[in-house]
Protein backbone atom coordinates (compact mmCIF):
# COMPACT_ATOMS: atom_id res chain seq x y z
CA UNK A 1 -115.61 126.39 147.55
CA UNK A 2 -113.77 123.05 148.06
CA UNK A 3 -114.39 120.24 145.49
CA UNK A 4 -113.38 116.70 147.25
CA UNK A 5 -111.14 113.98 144.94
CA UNK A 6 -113.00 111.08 146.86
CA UNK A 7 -116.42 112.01 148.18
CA UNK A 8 -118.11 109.90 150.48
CA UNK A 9 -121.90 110.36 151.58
CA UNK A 10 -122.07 110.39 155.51
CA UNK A 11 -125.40 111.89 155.60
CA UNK A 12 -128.80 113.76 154.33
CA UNK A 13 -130.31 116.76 156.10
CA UNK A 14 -133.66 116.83 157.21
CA UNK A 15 -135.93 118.43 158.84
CA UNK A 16 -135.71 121.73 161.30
CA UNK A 17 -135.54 120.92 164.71
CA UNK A 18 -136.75 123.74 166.80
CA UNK A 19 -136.52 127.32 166.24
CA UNK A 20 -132.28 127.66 166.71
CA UNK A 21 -130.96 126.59 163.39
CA UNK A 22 -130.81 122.95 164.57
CA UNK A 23 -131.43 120.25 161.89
CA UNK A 24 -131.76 116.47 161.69
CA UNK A 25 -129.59 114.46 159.86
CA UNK A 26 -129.48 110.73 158.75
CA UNK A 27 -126.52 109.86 159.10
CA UNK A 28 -124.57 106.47 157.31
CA UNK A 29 -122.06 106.05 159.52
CA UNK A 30 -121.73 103.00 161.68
CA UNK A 31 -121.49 105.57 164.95
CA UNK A 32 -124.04 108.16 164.19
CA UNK A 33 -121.90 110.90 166.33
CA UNK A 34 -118.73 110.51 163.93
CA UNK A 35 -120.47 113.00 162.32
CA UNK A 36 -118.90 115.32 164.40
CA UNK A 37 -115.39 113.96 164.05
CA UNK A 38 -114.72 114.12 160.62
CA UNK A 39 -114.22 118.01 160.54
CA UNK A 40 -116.05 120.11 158.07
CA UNK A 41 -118.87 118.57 155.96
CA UNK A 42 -119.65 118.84 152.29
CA UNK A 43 -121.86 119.29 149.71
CA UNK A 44 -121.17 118.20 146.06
CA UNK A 45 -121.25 121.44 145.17
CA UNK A 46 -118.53 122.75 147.49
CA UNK A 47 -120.56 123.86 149.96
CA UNK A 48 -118.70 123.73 153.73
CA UNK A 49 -120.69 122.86 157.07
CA UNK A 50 -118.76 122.99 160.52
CA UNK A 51 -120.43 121.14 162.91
CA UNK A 52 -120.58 123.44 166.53
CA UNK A 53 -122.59 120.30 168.44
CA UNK A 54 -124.89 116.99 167.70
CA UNK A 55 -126.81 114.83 169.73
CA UNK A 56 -128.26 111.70 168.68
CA UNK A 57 -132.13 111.45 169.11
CA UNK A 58 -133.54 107.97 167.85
CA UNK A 59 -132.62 107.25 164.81
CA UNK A 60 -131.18 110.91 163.53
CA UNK A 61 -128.84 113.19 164.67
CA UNK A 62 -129.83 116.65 165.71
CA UNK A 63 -127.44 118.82 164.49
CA UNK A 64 -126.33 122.78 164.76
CA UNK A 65 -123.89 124.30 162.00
CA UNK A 66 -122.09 126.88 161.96
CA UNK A 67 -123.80 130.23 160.56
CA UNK A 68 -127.23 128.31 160.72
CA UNK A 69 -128.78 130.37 163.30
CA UNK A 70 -132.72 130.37 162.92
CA UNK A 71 -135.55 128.07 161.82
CA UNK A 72 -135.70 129.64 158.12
CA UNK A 73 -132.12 128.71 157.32
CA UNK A 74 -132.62 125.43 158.74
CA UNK A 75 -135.37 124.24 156.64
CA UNK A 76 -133.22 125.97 153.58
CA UNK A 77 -130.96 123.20 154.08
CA UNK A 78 -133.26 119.96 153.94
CA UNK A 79 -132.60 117.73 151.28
CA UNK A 80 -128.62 118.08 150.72
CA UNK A 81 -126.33 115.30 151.44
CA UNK A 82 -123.23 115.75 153.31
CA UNK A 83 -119.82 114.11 152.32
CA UNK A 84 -116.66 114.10 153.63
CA UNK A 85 -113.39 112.89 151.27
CA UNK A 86 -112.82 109.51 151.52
CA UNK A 87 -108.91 110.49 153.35
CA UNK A 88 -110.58 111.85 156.04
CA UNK A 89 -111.70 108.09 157.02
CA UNK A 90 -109.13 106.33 159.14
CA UNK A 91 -107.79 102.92 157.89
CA UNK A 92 -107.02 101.62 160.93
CA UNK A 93 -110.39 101.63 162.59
CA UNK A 94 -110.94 98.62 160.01
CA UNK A 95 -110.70 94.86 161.25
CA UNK A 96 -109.27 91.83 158.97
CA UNK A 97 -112.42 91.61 156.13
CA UNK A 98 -113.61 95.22 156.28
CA UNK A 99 -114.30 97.58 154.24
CA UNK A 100 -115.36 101.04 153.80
CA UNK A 101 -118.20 101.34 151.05
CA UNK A 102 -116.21 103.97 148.85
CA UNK A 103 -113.67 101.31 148.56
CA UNK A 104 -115.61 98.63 146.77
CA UNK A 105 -117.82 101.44 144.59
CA UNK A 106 -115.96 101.35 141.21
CA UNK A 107 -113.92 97.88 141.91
CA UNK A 108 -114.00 95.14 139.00
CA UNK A 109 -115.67 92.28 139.26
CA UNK A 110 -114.12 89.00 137.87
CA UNK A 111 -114.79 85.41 138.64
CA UNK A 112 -111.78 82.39 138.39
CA UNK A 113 -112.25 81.89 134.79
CA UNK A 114 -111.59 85.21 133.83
CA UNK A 115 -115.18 86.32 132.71
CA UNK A 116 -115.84 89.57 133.50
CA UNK A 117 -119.55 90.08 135.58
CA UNK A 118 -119.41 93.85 135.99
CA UNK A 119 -118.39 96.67 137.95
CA UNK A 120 -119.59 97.73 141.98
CA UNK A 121 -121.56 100.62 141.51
CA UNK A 122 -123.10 100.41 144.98
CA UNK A 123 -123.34 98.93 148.33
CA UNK A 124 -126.55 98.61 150.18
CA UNK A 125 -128.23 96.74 153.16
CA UNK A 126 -131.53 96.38 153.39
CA UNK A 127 -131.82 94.41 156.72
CA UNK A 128 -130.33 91.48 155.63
CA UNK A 129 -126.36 92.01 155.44
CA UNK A 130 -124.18 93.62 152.65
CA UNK A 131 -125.29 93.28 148.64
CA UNK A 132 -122.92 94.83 146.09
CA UNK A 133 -124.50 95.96 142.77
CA UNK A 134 -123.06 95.08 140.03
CA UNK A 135 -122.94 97.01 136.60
CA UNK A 136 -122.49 96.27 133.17
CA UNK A 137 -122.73 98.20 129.28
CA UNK A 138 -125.98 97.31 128.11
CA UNK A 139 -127.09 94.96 130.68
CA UNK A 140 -129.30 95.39 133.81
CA UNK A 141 -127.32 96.14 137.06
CA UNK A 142 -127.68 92.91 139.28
CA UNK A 143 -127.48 92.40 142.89
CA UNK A 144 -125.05 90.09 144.65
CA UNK A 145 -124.80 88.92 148.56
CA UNK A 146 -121.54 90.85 149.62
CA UNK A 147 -120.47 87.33 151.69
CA UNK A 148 -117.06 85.11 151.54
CA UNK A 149 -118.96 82.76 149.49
CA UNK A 150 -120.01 84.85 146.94
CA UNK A 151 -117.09 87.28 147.01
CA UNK A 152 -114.08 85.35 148.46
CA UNK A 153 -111.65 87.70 147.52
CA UNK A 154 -111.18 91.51 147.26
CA UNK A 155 -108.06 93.27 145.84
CA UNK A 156 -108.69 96.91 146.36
CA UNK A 157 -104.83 97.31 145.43
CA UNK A 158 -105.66 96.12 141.90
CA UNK A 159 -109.01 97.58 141.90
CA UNK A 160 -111.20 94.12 141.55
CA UNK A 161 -112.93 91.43 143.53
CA UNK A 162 -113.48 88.05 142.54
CA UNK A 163 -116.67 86.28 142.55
CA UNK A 164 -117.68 83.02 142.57
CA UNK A 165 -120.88 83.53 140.44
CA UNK A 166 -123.13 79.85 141.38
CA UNK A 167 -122.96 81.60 144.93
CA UNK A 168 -123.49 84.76 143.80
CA UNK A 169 -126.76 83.81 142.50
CA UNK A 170 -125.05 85.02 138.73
CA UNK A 171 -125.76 81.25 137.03
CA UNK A 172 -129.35 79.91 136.90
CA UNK A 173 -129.11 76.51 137.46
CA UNK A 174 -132.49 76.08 136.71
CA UNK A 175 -132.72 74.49 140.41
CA UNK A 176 -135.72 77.17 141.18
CA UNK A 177 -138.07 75.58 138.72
CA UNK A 178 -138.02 72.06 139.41
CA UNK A 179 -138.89 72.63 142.82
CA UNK A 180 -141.81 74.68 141.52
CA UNK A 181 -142.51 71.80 139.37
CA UNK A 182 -142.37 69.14 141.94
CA UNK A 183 -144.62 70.91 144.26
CA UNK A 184 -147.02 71.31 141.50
CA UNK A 185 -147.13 75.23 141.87
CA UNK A 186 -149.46 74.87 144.97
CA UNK A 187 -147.43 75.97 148.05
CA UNK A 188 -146.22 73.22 150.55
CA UNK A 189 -147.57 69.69 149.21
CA UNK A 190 -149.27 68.90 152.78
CA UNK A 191 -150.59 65.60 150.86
CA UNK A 192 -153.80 66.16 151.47
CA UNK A 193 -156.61 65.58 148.62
């Protein structure tokens, strides 16, 4: 059993695929066939999966393990996530501005004036680029755009980023409303009677 200091999610089993052992995986890796290149996968719970080979088909990864020789065992495994620890990533494949994910999870964040707003306790994208959420004791998490605006500086050294909360969307300037106002509630204002 091997418990990892840093765990990082790099995928979810799915289904079966065929009647060898082979199973599909999502995987959340920006190449879906780094699977195979991080050595052994993970579960949480210590569990250890080599990979033997992995194909990519659409938008999964078909995938046969080591000791995962028939359809039964396959199916067995649907469900778990697969980490890897987070020194098994390689620092240099990152440009100027990036990040992995399990970097920012956990960072503080801070804006100029010293308030604090919370601290990352995720990273999605939904289509639409990066959002960090951001979580606080006793309030609801909130969601932030993950851009230079909003975020212009991260300090993963010193464990915080800074924010610049108008861009961040963490201020209501109350702009929102007027223009519902204005428009009288009613969509567009065409001008027609």
């Amino acid at each position: 059993m091997n418990k990892l200091d840093h765990p990082v999610l790099v995928g979810v089993i799915g289904a079966a695929q065929g009647l060898r052992g082979e199973v599909r995986v999502k995987p959340f890796t920006d190449d879906p066939l780094a699977l195979g290149e991080y050595g052994a996968l993970f579960t949480l719970d210590g569990r250890r999966f080599e990979v033997l080979d992995l194909r990519f088909a659409k938008t999964v990864v078909v995938v046969r393990f080591r000791g995962v020789n028939d359809r039964n065992a396959a199916e067995a495994l649907k469900g778990l996530n697969l980490y890897i620890d987070r020194s098994s990533l390689p620092d240099e494949t990152l440009e100027e501005g990036e990040f992995f994910h399990a970097d920012l999870e956990g960072l503080e964040a801070w804006d100029a004036d010293g308030l604090f707003w919370g601290t990352v306790g995720g990273v999605f994208d939904f289509g639409g680029g990066d959002l960090l959420e951001l979580r606080q004791d006793g309030k609801k998490p909130v969601v932030i755009p993950f851009t230079l605006a909003a975020v212009p500086q991260v300090d993963i050294a010193n464990g915080r980023i800074l924010v610049d909360p108008l861009a961040a969307g963490l201020i209501d300037t109350g702009e929102d409303d007027e223009d519902d106002e204005n428009d009288g509630g009613g969509g567009s204002g065409s001008g027609a009677p």
